[in-house]
Protein backbone atom coordinates (compact mmCIF):
# COMPACT_ATOMS: atom_id res chain seq x y z
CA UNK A 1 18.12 -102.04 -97.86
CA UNK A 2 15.03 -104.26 -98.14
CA UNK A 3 13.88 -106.00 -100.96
CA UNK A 4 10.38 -104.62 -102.09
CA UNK A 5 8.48 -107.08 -104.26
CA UNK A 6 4.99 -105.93 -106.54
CA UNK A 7 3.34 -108.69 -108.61
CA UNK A 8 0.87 -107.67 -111.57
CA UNK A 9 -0.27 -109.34 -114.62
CA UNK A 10 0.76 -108.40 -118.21
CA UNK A 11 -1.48 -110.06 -120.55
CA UNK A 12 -0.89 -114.10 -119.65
CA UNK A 13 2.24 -112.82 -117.94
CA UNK A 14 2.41 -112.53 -114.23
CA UNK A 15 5.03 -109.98 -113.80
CA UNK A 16 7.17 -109.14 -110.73
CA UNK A 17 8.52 -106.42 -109.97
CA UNK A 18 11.84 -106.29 -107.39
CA UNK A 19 13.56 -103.18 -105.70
CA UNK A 20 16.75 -103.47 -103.04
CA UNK A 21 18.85 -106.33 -102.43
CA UNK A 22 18.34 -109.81 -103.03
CA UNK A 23 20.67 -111.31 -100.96
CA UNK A 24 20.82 -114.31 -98.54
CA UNK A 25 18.46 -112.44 -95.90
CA UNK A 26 15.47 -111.33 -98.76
CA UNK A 27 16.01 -114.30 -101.13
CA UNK A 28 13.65 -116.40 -99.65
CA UNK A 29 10.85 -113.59 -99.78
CA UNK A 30 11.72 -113.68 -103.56
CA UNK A 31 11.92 -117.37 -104.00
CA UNK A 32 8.29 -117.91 -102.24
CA UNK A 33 6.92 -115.19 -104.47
CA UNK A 34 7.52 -117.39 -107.34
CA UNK A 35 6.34 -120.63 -105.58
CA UNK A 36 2.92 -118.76 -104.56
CA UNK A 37 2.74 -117.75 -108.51
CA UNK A 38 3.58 -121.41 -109.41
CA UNK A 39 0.81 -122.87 -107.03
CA UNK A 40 -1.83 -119.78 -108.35
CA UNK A 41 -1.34 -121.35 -111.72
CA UNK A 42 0.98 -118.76 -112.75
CA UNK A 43 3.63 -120.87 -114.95
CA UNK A 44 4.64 -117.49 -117.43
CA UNK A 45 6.27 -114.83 -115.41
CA UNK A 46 8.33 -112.25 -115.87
CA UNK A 47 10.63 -111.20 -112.95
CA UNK A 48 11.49 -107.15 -113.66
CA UNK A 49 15.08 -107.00 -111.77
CA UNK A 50 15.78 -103.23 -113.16
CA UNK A 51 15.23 -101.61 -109.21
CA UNK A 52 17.90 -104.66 -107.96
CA UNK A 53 20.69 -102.47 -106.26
CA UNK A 54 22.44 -106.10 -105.71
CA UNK A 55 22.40 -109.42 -106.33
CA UNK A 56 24.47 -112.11 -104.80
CA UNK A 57 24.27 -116.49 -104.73
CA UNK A 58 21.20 -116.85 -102.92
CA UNK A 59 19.61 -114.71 -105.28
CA UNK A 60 20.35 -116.58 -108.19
CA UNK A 61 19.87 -119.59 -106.63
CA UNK A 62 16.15 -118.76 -105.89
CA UNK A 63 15.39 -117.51 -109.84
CA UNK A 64 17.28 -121.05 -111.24
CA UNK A 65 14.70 -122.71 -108.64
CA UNK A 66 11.59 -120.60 -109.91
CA UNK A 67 12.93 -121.19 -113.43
CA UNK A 68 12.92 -125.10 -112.57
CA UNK A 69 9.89 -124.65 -111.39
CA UNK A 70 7.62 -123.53 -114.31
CA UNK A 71 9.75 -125.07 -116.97
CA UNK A 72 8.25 -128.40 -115.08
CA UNK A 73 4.99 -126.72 -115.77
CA UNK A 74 5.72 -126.22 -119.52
CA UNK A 75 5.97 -122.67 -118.53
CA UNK A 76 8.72 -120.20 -118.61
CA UNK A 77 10.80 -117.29 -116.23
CA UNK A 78 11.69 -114.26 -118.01
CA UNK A 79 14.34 -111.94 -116.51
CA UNK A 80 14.46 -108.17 -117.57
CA UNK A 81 17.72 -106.67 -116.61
CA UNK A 82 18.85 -103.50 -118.19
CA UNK A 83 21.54 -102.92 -115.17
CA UNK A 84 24.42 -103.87 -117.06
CA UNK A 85 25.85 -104.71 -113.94
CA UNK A 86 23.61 -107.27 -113.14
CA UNK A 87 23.52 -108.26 -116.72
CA UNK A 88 27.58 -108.75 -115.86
CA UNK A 89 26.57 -111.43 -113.00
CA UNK A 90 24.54 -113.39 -115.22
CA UNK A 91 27.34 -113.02 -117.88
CA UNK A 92 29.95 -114.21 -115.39
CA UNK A 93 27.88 -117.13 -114.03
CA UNK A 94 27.40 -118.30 -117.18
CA UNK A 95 23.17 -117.97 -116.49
CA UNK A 96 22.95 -115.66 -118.98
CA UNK A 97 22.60 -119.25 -121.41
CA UNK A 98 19.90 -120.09 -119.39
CA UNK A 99 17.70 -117.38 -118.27
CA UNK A 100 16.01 -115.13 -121.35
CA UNK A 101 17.14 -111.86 -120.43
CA UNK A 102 15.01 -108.53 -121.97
CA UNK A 103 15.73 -104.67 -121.86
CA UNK A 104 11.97 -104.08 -120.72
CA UNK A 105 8.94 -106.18 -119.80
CA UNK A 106 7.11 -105.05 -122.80
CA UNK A 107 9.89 -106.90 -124.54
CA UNK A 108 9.35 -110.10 -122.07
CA UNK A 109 6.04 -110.90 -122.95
CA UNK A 110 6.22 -109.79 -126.39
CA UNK A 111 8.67 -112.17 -127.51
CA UNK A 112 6.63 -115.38 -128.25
């Protein structure tokens, strides 16, 4: 499946939306997505994973380099995952003590 990426703003939130796989062939759509943001000016995002079917490596890897990204920015990435299977990744990884993961995006940018 292909990975299907919307990006739309949420009060000072840029949010993104993802759908399909993020895996070592559509990471690097994903990853560039959050670069473009990051060069916009966009250093708050939220990154909506609930239409992720899976997620492998490359994935993460890309969100840990957006997250470096705007934290360098004083900014921050904000992961909403109510799969609890890709919760599980996260859990196993151990990145689930470094990303801030929400049920929804209302409860992204909410949290201040």
């Amino acid at each position: 499946m292909d990975l299907v990426l919307s990006t739309y703003p949420e009060g000072e939130w840029a949010v993104v939306s993802v759908a399909g796989e993020v895996d070592v062939y559509t990471a690097p759509q994903l990853r560039q997505r959050l670069l473009d943001l990051g060069e916009q000016g966009s250093h708050r995002i939220v990154v909506d994973m609930d239409g992720v079917e899976f997620l492998d490596s490359t994935g993460l890897g890309g969100l840990v380099g957006g997250l470096r990204r705007v934290r360098h920015h004083g900014g921050a990435l904000r992961l909403v995952c109510g799969q609890d299977r890709i919760v599980k990744i996260f859990r196993i990884t151990g990145l689930d003590k470094v990303f801030d993961l929400y049920e929804s995006v209302d409860a992204a940018v909410a949290d201040e």
